[in-house]
Protein backbone atom coordinates (compact mmCIF):
# COMPACT_ATOMS: atom_id res chain seq x y z
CA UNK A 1 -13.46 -12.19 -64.37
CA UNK A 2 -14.47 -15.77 -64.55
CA UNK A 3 -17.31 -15.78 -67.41
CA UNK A 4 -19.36 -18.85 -65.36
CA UNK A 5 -19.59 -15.94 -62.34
CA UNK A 6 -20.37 -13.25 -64.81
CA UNK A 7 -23.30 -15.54 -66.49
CA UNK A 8 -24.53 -16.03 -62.40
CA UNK A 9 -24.30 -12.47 -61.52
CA UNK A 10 -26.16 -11.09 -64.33
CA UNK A 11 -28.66 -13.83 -63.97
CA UNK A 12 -29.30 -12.93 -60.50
CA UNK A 13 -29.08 -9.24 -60.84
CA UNK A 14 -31.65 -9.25 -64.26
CA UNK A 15 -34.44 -11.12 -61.72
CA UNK A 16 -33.74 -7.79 -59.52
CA UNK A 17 -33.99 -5.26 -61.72
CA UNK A 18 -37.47 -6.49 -63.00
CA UNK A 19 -38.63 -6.77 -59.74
CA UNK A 20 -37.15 -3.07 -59.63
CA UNK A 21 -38.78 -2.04 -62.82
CA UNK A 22 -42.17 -3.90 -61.98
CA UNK A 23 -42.38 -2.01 -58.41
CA UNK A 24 -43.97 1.17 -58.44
CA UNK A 25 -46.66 3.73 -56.90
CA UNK A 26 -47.14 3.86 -53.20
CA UNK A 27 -43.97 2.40 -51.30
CA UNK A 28 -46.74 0.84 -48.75
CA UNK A 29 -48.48 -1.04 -51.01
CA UNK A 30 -46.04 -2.38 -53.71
CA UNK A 31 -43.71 -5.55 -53.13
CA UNK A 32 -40.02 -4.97 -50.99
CA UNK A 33 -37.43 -3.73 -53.55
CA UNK A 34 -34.37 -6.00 -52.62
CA UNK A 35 -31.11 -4.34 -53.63
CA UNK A 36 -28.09 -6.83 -53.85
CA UNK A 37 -24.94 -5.40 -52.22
CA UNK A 38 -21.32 -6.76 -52.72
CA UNK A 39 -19.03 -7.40 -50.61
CA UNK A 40 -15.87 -9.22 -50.61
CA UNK A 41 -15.27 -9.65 -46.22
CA UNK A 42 -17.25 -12.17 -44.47
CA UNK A 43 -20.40 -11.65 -42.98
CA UNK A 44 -18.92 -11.10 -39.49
CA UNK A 45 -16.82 -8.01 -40.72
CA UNK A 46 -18.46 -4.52 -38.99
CA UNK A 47 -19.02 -3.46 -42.13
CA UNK A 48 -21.42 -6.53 -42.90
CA UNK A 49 -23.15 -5.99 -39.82
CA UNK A 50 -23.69 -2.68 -40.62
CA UNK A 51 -25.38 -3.08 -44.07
CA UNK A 52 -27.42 -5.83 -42.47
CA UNK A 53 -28.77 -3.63 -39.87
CA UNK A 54 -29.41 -0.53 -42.25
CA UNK A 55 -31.49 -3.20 -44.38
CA UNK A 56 -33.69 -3.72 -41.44
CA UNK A 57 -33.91 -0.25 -40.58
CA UNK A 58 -34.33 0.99 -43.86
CA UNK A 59 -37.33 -1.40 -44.52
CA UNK A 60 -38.78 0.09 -41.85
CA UNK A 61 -38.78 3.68 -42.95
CA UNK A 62 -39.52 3.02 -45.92
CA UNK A 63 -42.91 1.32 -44.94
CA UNK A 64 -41.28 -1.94 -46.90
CA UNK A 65 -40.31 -0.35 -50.39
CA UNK A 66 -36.75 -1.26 -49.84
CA UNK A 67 -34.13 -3.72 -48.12
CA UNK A 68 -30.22 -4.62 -49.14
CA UNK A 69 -29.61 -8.38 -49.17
CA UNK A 70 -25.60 -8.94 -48.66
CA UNK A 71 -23.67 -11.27 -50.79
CA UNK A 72 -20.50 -11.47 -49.06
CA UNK A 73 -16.97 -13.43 -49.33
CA UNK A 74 -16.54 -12.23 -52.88
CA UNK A 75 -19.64 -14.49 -54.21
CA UNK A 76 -20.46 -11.47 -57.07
CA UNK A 77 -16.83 -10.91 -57.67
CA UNK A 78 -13.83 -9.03 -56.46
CA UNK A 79 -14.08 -5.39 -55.52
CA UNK A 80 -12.89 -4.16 -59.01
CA UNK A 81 -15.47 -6.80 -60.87
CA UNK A 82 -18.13 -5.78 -58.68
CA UNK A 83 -17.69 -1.94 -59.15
CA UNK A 84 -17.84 -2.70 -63.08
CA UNK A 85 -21.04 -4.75 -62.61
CA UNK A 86 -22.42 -1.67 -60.45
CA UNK A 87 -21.67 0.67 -63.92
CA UNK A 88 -23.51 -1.38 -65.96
CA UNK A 89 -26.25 -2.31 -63.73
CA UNK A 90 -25.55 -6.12 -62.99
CA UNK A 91 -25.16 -5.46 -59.38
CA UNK A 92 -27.55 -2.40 -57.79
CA UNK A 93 -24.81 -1.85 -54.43
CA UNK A 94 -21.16 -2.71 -53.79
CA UNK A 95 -18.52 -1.75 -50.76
CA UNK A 96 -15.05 -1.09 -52.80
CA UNK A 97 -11.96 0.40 -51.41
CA UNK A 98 -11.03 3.71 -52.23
CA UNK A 99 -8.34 4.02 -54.42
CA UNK A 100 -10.11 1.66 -57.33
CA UNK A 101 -12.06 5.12 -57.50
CA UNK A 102 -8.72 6.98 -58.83
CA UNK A 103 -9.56 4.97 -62.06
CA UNK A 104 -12.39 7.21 -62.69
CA UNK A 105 -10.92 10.36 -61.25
CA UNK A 106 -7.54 10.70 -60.34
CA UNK A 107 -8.58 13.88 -57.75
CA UNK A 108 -9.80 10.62 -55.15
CA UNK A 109 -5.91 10.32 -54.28
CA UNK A 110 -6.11 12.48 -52.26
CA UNK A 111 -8.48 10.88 -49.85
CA UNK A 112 -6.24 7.93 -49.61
CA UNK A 113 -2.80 9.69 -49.15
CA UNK A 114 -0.77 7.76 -46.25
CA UNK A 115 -0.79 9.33 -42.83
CA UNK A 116 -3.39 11.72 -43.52
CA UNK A 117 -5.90 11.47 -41.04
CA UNK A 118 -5.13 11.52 -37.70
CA UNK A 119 -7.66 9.15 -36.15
CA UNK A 120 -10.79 7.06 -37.66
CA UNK A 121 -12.96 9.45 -35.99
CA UNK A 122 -11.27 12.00 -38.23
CA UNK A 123 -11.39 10.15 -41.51
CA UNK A 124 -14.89 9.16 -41.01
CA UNK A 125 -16.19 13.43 -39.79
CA UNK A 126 -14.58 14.33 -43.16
CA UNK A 127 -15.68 11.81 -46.04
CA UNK A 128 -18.75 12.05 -45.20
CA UNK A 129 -19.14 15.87 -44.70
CA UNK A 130 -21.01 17.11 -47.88
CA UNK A 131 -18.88 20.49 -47.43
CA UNK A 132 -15.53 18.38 -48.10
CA UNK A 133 -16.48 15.78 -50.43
CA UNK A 134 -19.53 16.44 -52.06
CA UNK A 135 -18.67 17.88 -55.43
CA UNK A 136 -15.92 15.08 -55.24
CA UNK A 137 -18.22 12.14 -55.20
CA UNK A 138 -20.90 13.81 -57.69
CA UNK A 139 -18.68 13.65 -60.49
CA UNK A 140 -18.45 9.96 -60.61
CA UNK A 141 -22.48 9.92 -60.86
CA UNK A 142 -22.75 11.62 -64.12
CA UNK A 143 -20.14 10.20 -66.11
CA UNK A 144 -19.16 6.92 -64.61
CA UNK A 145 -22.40 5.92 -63.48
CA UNK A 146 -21.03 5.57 -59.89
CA UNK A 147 -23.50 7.11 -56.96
CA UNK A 148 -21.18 7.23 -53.81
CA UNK A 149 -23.76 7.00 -50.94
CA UNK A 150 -21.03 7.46 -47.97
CA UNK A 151 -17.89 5.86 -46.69
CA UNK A 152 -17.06 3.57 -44.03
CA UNK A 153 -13.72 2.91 -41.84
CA UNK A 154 -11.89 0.29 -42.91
CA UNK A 155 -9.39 0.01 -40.25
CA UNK A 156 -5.66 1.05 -39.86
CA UNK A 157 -3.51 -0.58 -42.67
CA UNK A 158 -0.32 -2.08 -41.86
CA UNK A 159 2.59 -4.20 -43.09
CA UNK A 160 2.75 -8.13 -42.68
CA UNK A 161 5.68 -10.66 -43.91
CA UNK A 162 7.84 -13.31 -43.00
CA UNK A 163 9.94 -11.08 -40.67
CA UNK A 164 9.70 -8.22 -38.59
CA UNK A 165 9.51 -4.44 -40.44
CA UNK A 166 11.05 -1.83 -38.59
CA UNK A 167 12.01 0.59 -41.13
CA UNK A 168 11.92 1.19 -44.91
CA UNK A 169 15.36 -0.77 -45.15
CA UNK A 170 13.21 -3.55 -43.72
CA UNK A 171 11.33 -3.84 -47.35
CA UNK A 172 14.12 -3.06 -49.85
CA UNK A 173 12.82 -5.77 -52.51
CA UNK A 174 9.38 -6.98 -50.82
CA UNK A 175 6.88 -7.86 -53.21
CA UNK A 176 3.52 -6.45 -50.94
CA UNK A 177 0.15 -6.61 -52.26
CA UNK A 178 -2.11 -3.59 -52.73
CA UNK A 179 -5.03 -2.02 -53.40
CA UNK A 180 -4.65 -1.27 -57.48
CA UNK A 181 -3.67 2.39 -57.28
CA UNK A 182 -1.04 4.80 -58.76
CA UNK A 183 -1.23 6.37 -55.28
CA UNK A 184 -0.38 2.76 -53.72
CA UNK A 185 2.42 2.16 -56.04
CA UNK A 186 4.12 4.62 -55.19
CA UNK A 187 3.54 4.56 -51.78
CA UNK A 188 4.73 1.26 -51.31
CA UNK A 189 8.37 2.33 -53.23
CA UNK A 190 8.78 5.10 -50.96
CA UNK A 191 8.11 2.81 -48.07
CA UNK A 192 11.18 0.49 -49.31
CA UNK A 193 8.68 -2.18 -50.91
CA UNK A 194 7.78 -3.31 -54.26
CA UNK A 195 3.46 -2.40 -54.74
CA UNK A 196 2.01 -5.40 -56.53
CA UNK A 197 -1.94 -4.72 -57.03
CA UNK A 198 -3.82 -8.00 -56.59
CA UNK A 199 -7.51 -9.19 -55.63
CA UNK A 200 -7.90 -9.94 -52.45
CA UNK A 201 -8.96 -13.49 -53.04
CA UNK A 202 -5.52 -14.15 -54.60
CA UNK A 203 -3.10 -13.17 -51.77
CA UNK A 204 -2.96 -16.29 -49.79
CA UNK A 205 -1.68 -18.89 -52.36
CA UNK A 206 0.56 -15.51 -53.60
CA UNK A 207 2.33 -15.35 -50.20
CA UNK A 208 2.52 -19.26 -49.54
CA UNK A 209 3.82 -19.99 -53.23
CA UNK A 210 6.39 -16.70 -53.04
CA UNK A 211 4.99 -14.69 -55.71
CA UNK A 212 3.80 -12.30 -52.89
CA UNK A 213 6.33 -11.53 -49.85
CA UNK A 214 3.98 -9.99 -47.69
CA UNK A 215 0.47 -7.32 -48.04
CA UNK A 216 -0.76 -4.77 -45.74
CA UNK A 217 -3.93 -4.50 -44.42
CA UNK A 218 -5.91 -3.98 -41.36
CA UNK A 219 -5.92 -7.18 -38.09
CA UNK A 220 -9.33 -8.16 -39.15
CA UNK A 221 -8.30 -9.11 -42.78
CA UNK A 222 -5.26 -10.71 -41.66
CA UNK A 223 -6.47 -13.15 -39.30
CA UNK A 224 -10.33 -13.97 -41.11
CA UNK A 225 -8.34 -14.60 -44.26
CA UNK A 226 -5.97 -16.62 -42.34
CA UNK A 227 -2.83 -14.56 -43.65
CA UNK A 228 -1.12 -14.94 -40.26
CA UNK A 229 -0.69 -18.38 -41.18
CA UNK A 230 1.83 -17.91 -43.79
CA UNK A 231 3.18 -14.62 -42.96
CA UNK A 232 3.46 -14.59 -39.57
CA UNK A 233 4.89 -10.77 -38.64
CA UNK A 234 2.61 -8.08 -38.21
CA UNK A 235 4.55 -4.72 -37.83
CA UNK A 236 2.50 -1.25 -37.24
CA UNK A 237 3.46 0.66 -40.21
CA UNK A 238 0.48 2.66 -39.49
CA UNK A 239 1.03 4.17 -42.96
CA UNK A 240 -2.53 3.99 -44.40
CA UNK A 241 -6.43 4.59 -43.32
CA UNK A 242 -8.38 4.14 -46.55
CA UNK A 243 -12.00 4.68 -46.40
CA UNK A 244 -14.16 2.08 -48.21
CA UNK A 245 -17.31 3.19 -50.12
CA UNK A 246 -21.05 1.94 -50.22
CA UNK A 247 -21.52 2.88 -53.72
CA UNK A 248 -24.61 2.65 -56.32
CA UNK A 249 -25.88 2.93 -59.60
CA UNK A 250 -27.33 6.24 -60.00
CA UNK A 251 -30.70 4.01 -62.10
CA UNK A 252 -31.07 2.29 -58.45
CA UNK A 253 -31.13 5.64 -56.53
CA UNK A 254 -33.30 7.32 -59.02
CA UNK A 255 -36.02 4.32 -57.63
CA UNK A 256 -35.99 6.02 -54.19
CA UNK A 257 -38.00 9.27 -53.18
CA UNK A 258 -36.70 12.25 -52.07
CA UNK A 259 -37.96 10.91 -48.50
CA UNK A 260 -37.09 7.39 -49.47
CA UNK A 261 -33.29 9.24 -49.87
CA UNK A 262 -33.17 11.10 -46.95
CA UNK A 263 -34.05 8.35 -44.97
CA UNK A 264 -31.28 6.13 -46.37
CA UNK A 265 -28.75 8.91 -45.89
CA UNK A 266 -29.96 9.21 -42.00
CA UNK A 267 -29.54 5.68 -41.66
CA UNK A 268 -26.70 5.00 -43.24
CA UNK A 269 -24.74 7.61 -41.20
CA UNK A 270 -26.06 5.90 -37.64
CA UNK A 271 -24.79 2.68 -39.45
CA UNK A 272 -21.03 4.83 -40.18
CA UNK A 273 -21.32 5.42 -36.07
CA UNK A 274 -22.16 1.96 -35.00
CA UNK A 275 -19.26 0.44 -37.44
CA UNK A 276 -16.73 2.19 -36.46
CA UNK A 277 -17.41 1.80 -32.60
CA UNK A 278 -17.14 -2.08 -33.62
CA UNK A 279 -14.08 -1.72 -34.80
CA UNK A 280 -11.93 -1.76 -31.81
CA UNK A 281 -13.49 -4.60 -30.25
CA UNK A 282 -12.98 -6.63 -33.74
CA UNK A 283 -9.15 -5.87 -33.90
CA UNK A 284 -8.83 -7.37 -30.91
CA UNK A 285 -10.44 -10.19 -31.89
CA UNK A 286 -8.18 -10.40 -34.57
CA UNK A 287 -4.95 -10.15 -32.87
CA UNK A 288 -6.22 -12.91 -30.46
CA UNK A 289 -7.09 -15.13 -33.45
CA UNK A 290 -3.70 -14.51 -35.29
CA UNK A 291 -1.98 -14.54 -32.47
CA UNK A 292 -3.47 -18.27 -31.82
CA UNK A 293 -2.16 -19.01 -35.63
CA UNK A 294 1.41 -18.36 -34.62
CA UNK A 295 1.56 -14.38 -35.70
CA UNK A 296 3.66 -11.88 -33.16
CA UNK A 297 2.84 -8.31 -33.57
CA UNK A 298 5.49 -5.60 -33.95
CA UNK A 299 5.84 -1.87 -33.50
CA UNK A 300 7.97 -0.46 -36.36
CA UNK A 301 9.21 3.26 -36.76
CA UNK A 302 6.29 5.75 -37.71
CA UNK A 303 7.91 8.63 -37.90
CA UNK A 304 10.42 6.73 -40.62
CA UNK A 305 8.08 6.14 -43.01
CA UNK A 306 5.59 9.04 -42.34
CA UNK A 307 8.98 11.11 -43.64
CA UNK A 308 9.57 8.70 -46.50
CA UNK A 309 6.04 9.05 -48.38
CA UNK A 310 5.74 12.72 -47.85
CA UNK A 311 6.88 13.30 -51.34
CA UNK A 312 3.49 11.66 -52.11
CA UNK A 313 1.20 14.27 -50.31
CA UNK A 314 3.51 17.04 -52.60
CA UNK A 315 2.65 14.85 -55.70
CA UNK A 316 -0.81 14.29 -55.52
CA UNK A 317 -1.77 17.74 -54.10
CA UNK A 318 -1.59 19.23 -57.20
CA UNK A 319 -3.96 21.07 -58.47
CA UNK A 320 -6.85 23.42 -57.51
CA UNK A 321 -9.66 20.75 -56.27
CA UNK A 322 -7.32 18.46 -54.44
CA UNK A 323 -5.76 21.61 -52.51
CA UNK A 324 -8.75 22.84 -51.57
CA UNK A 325 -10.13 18.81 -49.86
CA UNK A 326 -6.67 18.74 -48.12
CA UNK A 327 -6.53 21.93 -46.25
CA UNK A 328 -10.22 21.10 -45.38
CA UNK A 329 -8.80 17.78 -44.13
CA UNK A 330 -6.09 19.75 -41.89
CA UNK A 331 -8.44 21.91 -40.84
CA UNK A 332 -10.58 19.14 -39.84
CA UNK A 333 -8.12 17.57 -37.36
């Protein structure tokens, strides 16, 4: 991390925490709590709008104790700088993908296994059922200082380079960008590719100076971050929905009530329903927008590389805990 943006954050984030510390007594009567939130997608992203309109809704049942301001585009830092500054207390709120969490505790892979859910509507009914994923998410709170306060679709990931991917032969050698994972890794080498783990921020120069031969993400990342410029073949891979988390430090969510809490949690599941019915009309946004950039869209062979990663589901399901999450997952189809 650049040690100018470090200096910045901290800056910013030690004015919040003494307005934190300072604010106190009856929610109606004290000054607005204003938690910073991370995020590294623009401001138009569903997920933005969604944290925006919890603020607004959560200021109101909360009689004005608390509101989230939203520093997107990466301003506090990439996803992995801004989950460290969530740790230590820098930043109160951050949206980070899922598989940075396998850091902490490996058991997460699970969650982000390709071609595990069936449909976003699936994905979304079982990360943030309590039954599934509860004791899951409470053992980051303890011992990482990670509160996981739900998760949000982040669209269907697929695979974009300079030519059209059909099948696994289509990436023998491709250098693709990822999510830092073990799970991704290997993913990626089962899928024909070569998994290089990079921040987001760093991907276009990558691609357009060769280091990178491709990525894979969702339409709405590949067209706002102007990828379809200089990788202009999108091919539906379909291999990967990972969730993204609105995470805290436990210090900030030991500041709200028990009814303070359980109106957050009520909110912030309306805001999980209202994102993900967003999504569709963003993606084709997206496509339109790429599309306009020069990108062509491809369908590529599911079934090919659904059968090549399924060694990955036998690796990863290993052990007592992560059994017992995936056959709720099946079960949840």
């Amino acid at each position: 991390m650049h040690r100018n943006k470090v200096l910045a954050v901290l800056a910013v984030s030690s004015v919040a925490m003494m307005g934190l510390s300072a604010c106190g007594g009856d929610a109606g009567t004290e000054s607005t709590k204003v938690l910073k939130v991370a995020f590294n997608q623009n401001a138009s992203h569903p997920q933005a709008v969604a944290i925006t309109e919890l603020s607004d809704k959560l200021k109101e049942a909360t009689d004005g104790a608390f509101e989230l301001e939203l520093f997107p585009d990466e301003q506090l830092g990439s996803q992995a700088e801004t989950l460290e500054l969530v740790q230590s207390g820098a930043v109160d709120m951050a949206i980070v993908a899922g598989p940075l969490l396998e850091a902490f505790n490996p058991d997460f892979s699970v969650l982000n296994l390709p071609y595990v859910y069936d449909s976003p509507e699936h994905q979304m009914s079982v990360l943030n059922d309590p039954e599934i994923t509860g004791e899951l998410f409470d053992s980051l709170e303890t011992s990482e200082s990670i509160s996981i306060v739900g998760a949000y679709h982040g669209g269907v990931r697929n695979v974009y380079t300079g030519a059209p991917v059909e099948t696994p032969e289509d990436l023998a050698g491709q250098k693709i960008r990822i999510i830092s994972s073990d799970t991704n890794v290997a993913m990626l080498g089962m899928m024909g590719g070569v998994g290089t783990p990079m921040p987001q921020g760093d991907v276009y120069t990558a691609i357009q100076s060769g280091v990178l031969d491709g990525a894979e993400n969702n339409e709405l990342i590949y067209a706002d971050l102007a990828h379809a410029e200089i990788a202009k073949h999108y091919s539906y891979t379909k291999h990967l929905m990972i969730p993204d988390y609105f995470v805290a430090n436990p210090t900030v969510m030991a500041a709200f009530s028990d009814e303070q809490r359980e109106a957050l949690e009520t909110l912030f599941a309306e805001s999980v329903d209202s994102e993900l019915a967003s999504f569709d009309s963003k993606v084709s946004e997206a496509k339109a927008k790429a599309e306009a950039a020069g990108a062509t869209f491809h369908e590529a062979d599911v079934e090919a590389f659904r059968e090549a990663v399924t060694p990955l589901h036998e690796d990863k399901v290993n052990n007592d805990v992560t059994k017992a999450i995936f056959e709720k997952i099946d079960a949840a189809r």
